[in-house]
Protein backbone atom coordinates (compact mmCIF):
# COMPACT_ATOMS: atom_id res chain seq x y z
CA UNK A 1 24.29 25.72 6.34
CA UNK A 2 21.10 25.48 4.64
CA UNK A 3 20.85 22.25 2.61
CA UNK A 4 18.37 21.32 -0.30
CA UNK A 5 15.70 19.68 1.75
CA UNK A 6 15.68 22.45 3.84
CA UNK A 7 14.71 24.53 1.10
CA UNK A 8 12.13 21.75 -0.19
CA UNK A 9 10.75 21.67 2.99
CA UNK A 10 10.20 25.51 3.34
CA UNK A 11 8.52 25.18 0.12
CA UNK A 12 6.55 22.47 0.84
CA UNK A 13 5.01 24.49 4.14
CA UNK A 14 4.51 27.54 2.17
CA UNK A 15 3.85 26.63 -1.42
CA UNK A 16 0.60 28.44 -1.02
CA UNK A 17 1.75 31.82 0.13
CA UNK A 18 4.34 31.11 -3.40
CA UNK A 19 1.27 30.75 -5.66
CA UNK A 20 -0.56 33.57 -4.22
CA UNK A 21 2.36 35.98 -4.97
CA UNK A 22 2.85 34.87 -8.60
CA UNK A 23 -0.65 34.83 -8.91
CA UNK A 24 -0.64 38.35 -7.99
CA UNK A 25 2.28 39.37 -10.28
CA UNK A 26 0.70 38.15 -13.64
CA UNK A 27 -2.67 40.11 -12.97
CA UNK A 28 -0.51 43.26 -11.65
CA UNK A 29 1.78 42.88 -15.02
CA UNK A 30 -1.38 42.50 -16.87
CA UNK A 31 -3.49 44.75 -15.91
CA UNK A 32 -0.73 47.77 -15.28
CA UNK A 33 -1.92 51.06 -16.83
CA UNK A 34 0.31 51.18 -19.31
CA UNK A 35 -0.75 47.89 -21.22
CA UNK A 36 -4.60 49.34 -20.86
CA UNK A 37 -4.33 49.93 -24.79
CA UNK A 38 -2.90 46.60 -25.97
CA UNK A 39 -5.08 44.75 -23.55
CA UNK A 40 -8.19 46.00 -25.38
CA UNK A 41 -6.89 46.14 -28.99
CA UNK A 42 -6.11 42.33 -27.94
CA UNK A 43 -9.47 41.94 -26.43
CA UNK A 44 -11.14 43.26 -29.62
CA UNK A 45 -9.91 40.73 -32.27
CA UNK A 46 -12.91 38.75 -32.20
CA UNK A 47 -14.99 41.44 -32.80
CA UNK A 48 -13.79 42.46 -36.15
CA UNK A 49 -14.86 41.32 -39.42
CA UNK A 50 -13.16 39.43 -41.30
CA UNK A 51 -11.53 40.86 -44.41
């Protein structure tokens, strides 16, 4: 039976390898093809003029 500090301790050894993957996930989500055009209408707003 696997108990909590089992699991904290698994964590604790790999919290790295954790990071890394969700670190990966955001820019993947991000920069996925399909959000190309609201990435760069996003990344234009401080370009425009106010009106």
């Amino acid at each position: 039976m696997i108990g909590v500090m089992d699991v904290v301790h698994w964590i604790d050894h790999h919290i790295i390898i954790v990071m890394m993957i969700m670190f990966v996930a955001i820019v993947v989500s991000t920069y996925w093809p399909s959000r190309k055009n609201s990435i760069e209408r996003q990344g234009q707003i401080p370009f425009k003029d106010d009106v």
